[in-house]
N, C-alpha and C. Protein backbone atom coordinates (compact mmCIF):
# COMPACT_ATOMS: atom_id res chain seq x y z
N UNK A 1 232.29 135.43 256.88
CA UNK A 1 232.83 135.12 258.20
C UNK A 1 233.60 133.79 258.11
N UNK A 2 234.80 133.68 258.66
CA UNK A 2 235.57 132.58 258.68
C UNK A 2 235.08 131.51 259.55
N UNK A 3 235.53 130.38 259.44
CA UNK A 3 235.39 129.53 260.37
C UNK A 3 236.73 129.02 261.20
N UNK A 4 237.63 129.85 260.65
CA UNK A 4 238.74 129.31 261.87
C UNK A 4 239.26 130.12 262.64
N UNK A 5 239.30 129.17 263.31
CA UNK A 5 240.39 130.80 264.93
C UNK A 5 241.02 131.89 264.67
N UNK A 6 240.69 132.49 265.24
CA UNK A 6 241.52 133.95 264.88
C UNK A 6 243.20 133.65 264.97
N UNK A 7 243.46 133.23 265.57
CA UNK A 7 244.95 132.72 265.80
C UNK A 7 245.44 131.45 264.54
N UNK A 8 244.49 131.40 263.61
CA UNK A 8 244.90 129.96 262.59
C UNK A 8 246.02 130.52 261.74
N UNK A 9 246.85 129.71 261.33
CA UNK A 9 248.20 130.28 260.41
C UNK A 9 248.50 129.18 259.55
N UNK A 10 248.68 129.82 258.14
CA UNK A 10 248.72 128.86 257.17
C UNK A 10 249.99 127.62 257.44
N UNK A 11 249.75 126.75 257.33
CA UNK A 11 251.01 125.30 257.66
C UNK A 11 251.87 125.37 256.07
N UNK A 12 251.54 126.20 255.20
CA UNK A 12 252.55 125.93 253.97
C UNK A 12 253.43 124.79 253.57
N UNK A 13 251.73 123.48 253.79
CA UNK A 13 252.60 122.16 253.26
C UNK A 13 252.47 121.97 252.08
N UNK A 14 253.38 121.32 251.12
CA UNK A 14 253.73 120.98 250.37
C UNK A 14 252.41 120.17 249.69
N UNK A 15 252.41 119.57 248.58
CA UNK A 15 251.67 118.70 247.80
C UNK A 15 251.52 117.55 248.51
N UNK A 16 252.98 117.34 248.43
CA UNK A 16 253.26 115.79 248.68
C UNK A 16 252.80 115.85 250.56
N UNK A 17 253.16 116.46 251.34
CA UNK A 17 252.96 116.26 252.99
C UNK A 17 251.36 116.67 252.82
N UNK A 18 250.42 117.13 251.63
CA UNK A 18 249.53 117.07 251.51
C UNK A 18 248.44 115.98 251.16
N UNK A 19 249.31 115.52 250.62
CA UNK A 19 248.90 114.00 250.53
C UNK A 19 249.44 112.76 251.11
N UNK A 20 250.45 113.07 251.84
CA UNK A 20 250.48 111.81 252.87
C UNK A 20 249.81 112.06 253.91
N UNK A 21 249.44 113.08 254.59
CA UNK A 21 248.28 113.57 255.35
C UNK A 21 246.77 112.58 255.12
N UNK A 22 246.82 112.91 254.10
CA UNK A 22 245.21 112.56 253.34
C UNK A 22 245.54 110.67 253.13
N UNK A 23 246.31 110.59 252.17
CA UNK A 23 246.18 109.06 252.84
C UNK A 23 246.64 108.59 254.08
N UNK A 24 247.42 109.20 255.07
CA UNK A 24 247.11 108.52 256.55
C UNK A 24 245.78 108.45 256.81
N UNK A 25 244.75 109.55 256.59
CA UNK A 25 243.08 109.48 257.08
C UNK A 25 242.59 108.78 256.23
N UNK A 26 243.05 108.63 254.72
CA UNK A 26 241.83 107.64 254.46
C UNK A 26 242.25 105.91 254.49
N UNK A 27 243.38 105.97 254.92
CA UNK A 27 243.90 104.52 254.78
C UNK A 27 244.80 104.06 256.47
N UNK A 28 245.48 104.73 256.94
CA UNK A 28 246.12 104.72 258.11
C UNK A 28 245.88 104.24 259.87
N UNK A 29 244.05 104.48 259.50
CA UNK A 29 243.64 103.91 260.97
C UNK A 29 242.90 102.98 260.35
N UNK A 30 242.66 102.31 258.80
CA UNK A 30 242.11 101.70 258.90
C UNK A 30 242.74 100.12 258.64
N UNK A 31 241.92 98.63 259.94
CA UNK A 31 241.98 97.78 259.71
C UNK A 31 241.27 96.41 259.38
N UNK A 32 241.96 96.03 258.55
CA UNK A 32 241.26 94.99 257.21
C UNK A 32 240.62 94.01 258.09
N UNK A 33 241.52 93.49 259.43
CA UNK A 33 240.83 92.46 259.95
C UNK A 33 239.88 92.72 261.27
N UNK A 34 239.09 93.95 260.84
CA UNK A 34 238.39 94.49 262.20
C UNK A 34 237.28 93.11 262.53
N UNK A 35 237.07 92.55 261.69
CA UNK A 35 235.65 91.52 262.26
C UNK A 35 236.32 90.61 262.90
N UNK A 36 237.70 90.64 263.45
CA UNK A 36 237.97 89.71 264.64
C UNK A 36 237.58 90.31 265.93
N UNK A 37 237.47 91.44 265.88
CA UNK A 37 236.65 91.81 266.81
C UNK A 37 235.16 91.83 267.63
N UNK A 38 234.94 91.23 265.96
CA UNK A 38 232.96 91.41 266.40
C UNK A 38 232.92 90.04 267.36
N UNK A 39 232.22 90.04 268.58
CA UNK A 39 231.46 88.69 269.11
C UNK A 39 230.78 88.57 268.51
N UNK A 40 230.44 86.96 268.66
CA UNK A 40 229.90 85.82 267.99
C UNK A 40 228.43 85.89 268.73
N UNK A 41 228.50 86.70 270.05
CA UNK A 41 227.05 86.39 270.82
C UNK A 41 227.55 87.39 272.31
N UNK A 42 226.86 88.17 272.77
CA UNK A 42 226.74 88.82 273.63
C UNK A 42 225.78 87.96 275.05
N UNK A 43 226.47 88.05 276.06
CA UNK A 43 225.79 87.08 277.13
C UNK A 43 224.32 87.58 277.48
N UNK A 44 224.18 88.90 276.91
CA UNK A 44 222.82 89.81 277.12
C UNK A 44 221.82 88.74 276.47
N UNK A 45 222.22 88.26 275.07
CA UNK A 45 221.54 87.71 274.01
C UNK A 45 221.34 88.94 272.76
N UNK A 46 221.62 89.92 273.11
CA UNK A 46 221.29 91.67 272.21
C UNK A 46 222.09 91.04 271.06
N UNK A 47 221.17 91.68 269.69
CA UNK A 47 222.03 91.59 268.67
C UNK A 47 223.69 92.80 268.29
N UNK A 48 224.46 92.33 267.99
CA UNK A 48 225.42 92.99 268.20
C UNK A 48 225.53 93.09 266.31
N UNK A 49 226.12 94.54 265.66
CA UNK A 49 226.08 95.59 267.07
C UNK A 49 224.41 96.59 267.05
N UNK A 50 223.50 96.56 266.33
CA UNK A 50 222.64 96.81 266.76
C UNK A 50 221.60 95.97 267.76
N UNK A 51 220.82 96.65 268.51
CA UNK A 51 219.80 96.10 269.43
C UNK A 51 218.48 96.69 269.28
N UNK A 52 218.15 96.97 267.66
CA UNK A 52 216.21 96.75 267.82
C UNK A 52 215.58 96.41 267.09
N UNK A 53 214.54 96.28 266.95
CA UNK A 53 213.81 95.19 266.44
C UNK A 53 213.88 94.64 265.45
N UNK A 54 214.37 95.74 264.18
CA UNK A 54 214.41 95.25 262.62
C UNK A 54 215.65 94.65 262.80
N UNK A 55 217.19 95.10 263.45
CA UNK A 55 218.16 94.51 263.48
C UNK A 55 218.02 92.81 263.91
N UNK A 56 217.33 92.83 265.23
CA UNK A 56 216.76 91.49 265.87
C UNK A 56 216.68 90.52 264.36
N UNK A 57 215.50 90.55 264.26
CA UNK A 57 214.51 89.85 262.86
C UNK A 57 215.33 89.92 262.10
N UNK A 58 216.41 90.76 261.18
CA UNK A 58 217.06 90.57 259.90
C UNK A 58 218.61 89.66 260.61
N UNK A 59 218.66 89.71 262.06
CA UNK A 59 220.38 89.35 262.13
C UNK A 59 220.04 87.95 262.89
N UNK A 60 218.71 87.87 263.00
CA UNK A 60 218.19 86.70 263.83
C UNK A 60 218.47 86.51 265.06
N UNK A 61 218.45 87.44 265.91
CA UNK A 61 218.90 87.36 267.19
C UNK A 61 217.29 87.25 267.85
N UNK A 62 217.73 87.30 269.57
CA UNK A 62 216.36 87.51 270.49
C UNK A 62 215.84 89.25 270.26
């Protein structure tokens, strides 16, 4: 039994549009300077980005 739609139709891409495909997903959304994003401290006091207990104790939060 298939797993794709009855309506699926082969895209007959190439190697190459096969692999710029594949590195857009493995390289394309990703960015290098994501930890400018992380806060420094949440006004909750919660450890970011987990919030329980082992995270607490190992990231030293409340």
């Amino acid at each position: 039994m298939s797993q794709l739609a009855d309506d699926s139709v082969p895209l007959n891409l190439t190697k190459d549009e096969i692999n710029s495909i594949s590195a857009f997903l493995e390289n394309g959304l990703y960015d290098a300077n994501l930890k400018r994003y992380e806060p420094t401290n949440l006004p909750s006091g919660n450890c970011f980005p987990f919030n329980d207990p082992l995270a607490a104790s190992e990231l030293g939060c409340k």
